[in-house]
PDB file of N, CA and C in Angstrom:
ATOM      1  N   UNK A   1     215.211  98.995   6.581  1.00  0.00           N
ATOM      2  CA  UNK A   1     215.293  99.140   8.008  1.00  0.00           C
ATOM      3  C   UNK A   1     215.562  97.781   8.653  1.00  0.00           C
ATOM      4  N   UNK A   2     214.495  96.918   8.599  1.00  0.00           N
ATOM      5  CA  UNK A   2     214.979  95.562   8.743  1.00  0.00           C
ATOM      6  C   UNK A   2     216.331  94.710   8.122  1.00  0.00           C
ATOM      7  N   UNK A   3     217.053  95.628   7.379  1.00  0.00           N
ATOM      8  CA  UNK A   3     218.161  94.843   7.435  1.00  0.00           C
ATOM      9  C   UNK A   3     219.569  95.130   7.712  1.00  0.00           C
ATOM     10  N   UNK A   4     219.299  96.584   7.895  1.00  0.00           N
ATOM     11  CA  UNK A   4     219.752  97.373   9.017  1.00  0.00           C
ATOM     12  C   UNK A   4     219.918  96.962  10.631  1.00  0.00           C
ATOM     13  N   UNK A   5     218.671  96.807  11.380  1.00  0.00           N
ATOM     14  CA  UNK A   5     218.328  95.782  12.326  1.00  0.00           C
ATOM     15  C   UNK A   5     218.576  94.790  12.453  1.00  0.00           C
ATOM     16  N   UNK A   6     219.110  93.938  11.568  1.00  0.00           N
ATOM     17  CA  UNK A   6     219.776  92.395  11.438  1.00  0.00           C
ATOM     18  C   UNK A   6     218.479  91.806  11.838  1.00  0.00           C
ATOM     19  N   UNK A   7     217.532  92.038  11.642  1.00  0.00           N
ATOM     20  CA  UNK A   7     216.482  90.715  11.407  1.00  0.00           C
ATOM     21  C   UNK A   7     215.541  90.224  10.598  1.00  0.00           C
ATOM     22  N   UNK A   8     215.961  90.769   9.358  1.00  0.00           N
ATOM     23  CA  UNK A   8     215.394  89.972   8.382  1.00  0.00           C
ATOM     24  C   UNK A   8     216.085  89.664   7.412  1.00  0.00           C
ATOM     25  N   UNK A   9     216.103  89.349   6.040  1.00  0.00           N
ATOM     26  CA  UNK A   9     217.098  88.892   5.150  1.00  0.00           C
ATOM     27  C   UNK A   9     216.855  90.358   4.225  1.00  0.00           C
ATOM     28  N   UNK A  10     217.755  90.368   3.217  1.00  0.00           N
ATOM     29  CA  UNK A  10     217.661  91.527   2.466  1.00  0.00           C
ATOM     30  C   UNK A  10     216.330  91.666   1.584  1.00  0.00           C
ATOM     31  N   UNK A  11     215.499  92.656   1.345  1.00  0.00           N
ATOM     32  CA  UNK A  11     214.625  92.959   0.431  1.00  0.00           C
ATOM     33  C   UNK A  11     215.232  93.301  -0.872  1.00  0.00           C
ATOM     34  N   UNK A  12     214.723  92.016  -1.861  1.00  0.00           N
ATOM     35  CA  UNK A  12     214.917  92.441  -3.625  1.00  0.00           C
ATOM     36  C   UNK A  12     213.646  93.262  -3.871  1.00  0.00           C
ATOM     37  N   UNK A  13     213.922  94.397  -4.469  1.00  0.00           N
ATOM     38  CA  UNK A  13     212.951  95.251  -5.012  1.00  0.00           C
ATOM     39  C   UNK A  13     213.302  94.780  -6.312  1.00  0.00           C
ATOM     40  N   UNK A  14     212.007  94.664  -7.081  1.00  0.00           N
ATOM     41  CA  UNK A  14     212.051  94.316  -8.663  1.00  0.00           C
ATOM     42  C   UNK A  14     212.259  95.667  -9.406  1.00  0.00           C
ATOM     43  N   UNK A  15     212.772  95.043 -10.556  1.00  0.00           N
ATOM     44  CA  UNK A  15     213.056  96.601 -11.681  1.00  0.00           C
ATOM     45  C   UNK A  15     211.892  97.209 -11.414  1.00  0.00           C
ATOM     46  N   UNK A  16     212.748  98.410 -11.710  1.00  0.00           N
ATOM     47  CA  UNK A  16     211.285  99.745 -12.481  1.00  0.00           C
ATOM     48  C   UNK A  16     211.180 100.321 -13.624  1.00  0.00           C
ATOM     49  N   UNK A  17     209.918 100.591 -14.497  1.00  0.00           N
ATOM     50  CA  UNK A  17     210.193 100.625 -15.192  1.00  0.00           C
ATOM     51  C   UNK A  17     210.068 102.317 -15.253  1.00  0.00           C
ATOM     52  N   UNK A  18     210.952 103.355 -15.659  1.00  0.00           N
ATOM     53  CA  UNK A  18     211.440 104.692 -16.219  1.00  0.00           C
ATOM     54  C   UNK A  18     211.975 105.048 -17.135  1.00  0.00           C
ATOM     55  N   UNK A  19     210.936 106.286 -17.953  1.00  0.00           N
ATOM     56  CA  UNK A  19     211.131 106.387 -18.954  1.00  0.00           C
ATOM     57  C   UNK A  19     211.287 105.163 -20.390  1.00  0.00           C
ATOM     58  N   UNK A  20     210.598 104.290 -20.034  1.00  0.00           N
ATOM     59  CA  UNK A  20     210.732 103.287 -21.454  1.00  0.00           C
ATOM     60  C   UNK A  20     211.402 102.177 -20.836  1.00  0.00           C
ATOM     61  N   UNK A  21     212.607 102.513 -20.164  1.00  0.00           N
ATOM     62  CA  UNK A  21     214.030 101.595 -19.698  1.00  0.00           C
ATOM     63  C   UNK A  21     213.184 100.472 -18.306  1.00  0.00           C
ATOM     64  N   UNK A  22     214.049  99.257 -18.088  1.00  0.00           N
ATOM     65  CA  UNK A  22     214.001  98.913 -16.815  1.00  0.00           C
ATOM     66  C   UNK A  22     214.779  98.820 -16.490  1.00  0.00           C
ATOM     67  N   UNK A  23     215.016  99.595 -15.061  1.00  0.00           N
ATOM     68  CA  UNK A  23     216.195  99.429 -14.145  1.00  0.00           C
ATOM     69  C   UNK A  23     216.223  98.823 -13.340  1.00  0.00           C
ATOM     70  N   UNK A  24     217.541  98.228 -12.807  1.00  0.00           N
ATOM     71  CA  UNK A  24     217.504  96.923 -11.900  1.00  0.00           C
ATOM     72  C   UNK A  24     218.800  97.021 -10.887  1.00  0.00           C
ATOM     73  N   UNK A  25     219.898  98.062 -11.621  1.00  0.00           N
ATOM     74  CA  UNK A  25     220.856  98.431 -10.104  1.00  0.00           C
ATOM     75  C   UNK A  25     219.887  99.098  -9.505  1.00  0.00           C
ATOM     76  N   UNK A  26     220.893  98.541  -8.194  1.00  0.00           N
ATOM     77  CA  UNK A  26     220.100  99.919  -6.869  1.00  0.00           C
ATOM     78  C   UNK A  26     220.403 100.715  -6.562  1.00  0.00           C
ATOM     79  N   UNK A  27     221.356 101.225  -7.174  1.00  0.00           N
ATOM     80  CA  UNK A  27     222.003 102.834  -6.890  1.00  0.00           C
ATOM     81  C   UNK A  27     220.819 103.930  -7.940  1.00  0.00           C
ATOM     82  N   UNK A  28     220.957 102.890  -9.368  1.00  0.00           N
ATOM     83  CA  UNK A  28     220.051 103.705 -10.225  1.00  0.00           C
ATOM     84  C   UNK A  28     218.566 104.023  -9.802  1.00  0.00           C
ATOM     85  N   UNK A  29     217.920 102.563  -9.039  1.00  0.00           N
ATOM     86  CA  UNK A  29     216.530 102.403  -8.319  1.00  0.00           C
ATOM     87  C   UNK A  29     216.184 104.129  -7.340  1.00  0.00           C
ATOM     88  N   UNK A  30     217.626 103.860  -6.477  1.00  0.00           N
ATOM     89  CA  UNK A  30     217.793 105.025  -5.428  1.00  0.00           C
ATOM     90  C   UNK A  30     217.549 106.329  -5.870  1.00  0.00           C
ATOM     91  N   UNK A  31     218.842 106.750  -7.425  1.00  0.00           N
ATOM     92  CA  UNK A  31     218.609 107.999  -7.906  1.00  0.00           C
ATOM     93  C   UNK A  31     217.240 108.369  -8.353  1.00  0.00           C
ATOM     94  N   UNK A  32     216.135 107.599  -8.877  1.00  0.00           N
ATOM     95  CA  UNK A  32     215.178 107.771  -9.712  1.00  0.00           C
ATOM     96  C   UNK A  32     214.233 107.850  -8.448  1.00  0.00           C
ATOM     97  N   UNK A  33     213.802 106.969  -7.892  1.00  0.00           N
ATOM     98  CA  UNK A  33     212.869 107.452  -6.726  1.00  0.00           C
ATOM     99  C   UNK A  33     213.413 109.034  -6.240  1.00  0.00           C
ATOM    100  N   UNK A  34     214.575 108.808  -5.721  1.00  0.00           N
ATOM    101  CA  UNK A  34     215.283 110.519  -5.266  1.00  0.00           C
ATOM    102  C   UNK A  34     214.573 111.593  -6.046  1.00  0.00           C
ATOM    103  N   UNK A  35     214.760 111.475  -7.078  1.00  0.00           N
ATOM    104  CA  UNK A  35     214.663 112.706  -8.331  1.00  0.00           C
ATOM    105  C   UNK A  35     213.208 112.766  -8.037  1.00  0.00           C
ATOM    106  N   UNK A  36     212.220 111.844  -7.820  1.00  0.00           N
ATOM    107  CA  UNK A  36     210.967 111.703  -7.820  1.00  0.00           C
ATOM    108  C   UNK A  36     210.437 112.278  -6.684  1.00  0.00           C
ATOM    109  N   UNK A  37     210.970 111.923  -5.485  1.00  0.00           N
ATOM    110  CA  UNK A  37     210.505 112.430  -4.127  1.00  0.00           C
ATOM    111  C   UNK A  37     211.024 114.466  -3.934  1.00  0.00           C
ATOM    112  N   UNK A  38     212.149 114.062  -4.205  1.00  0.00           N
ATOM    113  CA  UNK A  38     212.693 115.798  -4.636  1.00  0.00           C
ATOM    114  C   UNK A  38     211.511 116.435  -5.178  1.00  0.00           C
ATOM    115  N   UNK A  39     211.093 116.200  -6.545  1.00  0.00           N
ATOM    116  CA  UNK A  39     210.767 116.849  -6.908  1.00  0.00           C
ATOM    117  C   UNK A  39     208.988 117.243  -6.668  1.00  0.00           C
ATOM    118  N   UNK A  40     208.769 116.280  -6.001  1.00  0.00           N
ATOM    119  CA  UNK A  40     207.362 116.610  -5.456  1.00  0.00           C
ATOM    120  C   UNK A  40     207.024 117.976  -4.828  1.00  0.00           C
ATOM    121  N   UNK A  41     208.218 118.699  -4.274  1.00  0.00           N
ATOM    122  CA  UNK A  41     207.899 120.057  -3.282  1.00  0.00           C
ATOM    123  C   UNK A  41     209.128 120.913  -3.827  1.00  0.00           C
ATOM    124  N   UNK A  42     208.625 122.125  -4.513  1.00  0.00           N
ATOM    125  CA  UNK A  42     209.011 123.273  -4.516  1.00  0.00           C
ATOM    126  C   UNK A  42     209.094 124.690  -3.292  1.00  0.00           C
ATOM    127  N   UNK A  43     210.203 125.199  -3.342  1.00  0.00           N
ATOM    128  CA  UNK A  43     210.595 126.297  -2.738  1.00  0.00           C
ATOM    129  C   UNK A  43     209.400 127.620  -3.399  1.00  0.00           C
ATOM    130  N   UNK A  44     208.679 128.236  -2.158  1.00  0.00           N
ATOM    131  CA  UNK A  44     208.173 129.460  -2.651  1.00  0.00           C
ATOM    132  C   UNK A  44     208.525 130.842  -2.295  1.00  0.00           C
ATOM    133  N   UNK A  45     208.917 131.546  -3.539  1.00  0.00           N
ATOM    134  CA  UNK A  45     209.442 132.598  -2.761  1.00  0.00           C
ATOM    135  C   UNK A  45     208.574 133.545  -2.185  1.00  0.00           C
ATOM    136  N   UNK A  46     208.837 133.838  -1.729  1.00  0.00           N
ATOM    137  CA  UNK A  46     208.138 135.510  -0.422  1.00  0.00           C
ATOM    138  C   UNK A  46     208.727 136.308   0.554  1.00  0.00           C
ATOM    139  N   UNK A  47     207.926 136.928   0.618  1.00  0.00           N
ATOM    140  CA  UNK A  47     208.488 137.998   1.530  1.00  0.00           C
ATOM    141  C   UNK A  47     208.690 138.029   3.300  1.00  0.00           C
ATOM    142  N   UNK A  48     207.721 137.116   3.323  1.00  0.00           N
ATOM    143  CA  UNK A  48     208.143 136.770   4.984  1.00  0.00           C
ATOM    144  C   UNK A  48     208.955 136.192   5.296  1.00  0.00           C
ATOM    145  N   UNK A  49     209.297 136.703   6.890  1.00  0.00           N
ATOM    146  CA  UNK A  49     210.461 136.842   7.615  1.00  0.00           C
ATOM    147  C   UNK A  49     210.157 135.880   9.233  1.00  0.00           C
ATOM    148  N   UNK A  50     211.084 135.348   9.433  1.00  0.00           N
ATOM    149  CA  UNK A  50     210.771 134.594  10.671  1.00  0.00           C
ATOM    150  C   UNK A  50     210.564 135.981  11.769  1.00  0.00           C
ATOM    151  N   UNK A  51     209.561 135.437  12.877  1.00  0.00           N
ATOM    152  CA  UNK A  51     209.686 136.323  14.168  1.00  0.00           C
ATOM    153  C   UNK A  51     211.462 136.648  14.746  1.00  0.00           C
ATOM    154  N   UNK A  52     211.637 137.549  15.725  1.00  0.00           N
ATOM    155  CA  UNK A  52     212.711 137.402  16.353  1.00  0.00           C
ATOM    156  C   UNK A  52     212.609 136.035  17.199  1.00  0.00           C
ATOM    157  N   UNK A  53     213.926 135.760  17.518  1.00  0.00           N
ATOM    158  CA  UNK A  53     214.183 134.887  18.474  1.00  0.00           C
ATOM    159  C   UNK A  53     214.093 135.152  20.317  1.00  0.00           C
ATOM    160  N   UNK A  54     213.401 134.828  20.647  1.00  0.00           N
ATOM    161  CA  UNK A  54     213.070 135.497  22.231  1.00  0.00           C
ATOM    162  C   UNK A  54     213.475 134.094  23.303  1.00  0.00           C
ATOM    163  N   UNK A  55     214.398 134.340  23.609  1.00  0.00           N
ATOM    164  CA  UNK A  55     214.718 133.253  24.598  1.00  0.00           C
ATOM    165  C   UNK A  55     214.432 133.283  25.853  1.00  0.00           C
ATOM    166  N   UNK A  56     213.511 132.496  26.489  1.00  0.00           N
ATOM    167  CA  UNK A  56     212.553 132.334  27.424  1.00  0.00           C
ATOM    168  C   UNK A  56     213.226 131.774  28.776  1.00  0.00           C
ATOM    169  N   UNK A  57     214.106 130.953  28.507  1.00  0.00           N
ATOM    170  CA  UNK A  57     215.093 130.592  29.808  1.00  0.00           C
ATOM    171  C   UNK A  57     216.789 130.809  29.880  1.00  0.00           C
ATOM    172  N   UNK A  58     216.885 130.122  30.727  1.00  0.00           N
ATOM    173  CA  UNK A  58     218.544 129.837  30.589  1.00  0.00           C
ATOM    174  C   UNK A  58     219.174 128.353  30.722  1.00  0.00           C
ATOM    175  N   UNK A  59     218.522 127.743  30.258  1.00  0.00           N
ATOM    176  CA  UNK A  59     218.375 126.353  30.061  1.00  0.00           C
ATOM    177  C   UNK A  59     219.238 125.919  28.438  1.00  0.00           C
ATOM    178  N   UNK A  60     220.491 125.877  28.310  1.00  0.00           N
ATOM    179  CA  UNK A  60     220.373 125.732  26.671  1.00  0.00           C
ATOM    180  C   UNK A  60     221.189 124.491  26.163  1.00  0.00           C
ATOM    181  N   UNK A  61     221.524 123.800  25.623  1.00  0.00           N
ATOM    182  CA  UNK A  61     221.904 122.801  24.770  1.00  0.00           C
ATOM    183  C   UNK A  61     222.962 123.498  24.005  1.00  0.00           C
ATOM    184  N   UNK A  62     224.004 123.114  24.260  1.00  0.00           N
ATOM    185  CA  UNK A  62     225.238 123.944  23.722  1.00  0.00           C
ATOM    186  C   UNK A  62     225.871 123.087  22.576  1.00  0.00           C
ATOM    187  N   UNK A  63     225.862 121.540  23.285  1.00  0.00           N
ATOM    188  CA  UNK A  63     226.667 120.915  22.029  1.00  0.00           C
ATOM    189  C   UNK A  63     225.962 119.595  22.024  1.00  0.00           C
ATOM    190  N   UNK A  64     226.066 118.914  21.134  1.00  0.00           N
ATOM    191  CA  UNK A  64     225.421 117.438  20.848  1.00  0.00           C
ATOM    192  C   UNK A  64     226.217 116.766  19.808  1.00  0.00           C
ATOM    193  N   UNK A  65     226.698 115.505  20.794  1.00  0.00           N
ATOM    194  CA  UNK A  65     227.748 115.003  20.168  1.00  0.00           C
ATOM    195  C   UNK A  65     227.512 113.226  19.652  1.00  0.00           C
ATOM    196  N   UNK A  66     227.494 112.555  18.747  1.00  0.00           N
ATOM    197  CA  UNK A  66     227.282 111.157  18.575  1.00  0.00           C
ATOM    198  C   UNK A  66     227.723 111.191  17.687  1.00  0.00           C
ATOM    199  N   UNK A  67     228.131 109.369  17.593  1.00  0.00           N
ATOM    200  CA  UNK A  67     228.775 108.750  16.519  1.00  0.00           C
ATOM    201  C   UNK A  67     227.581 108.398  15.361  1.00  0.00           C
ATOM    202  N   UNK A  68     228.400 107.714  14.367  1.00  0.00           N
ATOM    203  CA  UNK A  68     227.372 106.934  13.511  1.00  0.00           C
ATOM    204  C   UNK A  68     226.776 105.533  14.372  1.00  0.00           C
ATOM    205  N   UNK A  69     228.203 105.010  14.791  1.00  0.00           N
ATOM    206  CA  UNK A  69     227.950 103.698  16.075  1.00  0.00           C
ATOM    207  C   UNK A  69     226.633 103.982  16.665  1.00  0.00           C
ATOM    208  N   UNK A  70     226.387 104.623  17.506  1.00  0.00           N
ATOM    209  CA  UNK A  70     225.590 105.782  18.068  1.00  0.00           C
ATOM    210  C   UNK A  70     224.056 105.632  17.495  1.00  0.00           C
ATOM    211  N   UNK A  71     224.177 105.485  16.400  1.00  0.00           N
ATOM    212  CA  UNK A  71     222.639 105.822  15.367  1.00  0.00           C
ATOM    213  C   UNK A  71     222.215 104.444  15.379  1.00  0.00           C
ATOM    214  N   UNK A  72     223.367 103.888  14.791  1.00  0.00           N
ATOM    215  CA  UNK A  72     223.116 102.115  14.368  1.00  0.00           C
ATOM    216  C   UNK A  72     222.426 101.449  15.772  1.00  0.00           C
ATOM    217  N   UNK A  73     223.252 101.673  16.773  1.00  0.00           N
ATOM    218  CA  UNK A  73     222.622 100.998  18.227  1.00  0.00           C
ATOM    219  C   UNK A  73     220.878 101.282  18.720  1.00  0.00           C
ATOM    220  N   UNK A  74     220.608 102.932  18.210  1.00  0.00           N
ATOM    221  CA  UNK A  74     219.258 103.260  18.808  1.00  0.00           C
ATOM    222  C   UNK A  74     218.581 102.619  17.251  1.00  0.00           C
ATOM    223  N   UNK A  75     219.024 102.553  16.294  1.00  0.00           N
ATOM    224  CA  UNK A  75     218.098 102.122  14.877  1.00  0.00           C
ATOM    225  C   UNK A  75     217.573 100.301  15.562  1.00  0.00           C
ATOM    226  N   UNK A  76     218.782  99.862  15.889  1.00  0.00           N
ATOM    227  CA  UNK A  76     218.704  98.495  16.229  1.00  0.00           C
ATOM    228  C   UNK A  76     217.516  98.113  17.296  1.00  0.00           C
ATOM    229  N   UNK A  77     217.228  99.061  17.922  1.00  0.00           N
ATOM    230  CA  UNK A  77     216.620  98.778  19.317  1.00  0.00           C
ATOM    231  C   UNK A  77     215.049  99.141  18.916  1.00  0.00           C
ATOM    232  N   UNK A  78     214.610  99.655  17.240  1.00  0.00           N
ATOM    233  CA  UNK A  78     213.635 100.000  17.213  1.00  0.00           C
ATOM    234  C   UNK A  78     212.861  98.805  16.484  1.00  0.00           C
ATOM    235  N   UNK A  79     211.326  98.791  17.407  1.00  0.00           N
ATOM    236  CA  UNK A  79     210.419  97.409  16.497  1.00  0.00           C
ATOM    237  C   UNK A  79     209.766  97.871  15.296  1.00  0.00           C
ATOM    238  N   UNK A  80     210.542  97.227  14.502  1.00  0.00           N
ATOM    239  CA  UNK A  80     209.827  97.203  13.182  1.00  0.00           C
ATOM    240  C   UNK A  80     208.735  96.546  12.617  1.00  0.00           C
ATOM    241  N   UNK A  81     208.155  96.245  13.688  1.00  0.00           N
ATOM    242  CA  UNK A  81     206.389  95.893  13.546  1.00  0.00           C
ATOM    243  C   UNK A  81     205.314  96.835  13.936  1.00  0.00           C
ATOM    244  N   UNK A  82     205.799  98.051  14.510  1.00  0.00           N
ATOM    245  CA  UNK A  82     205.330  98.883  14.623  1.00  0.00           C
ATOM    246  C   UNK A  82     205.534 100.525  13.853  1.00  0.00           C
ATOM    247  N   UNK A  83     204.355 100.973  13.701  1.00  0.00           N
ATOM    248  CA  UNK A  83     204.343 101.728  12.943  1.00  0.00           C
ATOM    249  C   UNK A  83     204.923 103.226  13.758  1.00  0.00           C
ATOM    250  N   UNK A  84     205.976 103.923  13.209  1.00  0.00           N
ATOM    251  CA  UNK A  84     206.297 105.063  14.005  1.00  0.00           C
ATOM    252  C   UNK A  84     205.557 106.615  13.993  1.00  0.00           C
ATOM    253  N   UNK A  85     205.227 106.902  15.591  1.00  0.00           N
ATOM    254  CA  UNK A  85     204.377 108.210  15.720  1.00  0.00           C
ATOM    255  C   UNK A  85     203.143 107.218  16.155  1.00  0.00           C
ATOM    256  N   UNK A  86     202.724 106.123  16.124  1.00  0.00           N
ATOM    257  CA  UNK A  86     201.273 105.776  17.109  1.00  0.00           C
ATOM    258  C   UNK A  86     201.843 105.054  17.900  1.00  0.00           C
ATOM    259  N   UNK A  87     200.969 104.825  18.579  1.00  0.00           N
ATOM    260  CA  UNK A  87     200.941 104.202  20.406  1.00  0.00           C
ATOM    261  C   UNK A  87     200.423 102.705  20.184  1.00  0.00           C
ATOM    262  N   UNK A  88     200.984 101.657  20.396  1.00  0.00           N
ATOM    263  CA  UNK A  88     199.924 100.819  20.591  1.00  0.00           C
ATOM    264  C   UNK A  88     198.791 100.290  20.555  1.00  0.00           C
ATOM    265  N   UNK A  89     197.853 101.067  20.858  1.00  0.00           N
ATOM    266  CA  UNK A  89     196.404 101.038  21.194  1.00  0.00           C
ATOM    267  C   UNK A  89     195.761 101.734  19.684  1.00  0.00           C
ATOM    268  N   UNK A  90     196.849 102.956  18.975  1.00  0.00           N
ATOM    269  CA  UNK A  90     196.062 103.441  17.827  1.00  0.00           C
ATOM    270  C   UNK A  90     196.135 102.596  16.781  1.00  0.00           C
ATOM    271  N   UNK A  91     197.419 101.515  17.113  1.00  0.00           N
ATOM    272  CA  UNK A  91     197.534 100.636  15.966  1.00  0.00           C
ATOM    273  C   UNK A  91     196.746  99.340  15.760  1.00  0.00           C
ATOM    274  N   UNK A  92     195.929  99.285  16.555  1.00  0.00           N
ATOM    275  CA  UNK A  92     195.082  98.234  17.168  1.00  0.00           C
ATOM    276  C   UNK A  92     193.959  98.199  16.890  1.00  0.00           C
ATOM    277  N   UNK A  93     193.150  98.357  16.011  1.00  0.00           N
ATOM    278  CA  UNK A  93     192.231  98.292  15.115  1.00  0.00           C
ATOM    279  C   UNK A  93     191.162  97.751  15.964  1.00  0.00           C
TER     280      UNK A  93
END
């Protein structure tokens, strides 16, 4: 994130070690955490069914449009000293 943000220098993550091997590209680093986080949560099957959809106004959001530009600018603007989802005050020990 921070280097994304342009304000810090790049983070070296050290090898890992999987399955016996140590890996040290970061594409391979990427796939193996991936496979790891994937696989933490399984799909369950069942029988339930969402409610109907009951639309309450006439208020609606038809289209939503942004760039990648777009993402990079609001990523940039976020402090990365703070932890996201608390307020200030919860982070404040």
């Amino acid at each position: 994130m921070k280097k994304l943000i342009n304000k810090s220098s790049a983070t070296i993550i050290p090898p890992i070690l999987f399955n016996g091997s140590f890996i040290t590209d970061f594409k391979e680093k990427c796939n193996v955490f991936n496979d790891y986080f994937k696989n933490q949560c399984t799909l369950v099957a069942t029988s339930s069914v969402l409610p109907p959809l009951n639309i309450t106004t006439d208020l609606r959001l038809n289209r939503v449009s942004f760039t990648e530009k777009d993402i990079v600018l609001h990523i940039r603007k976020l402090n990365v000293n703070r932890l996201m989802g608390m307020t200030t005050s919860q982070q404040e020990y």
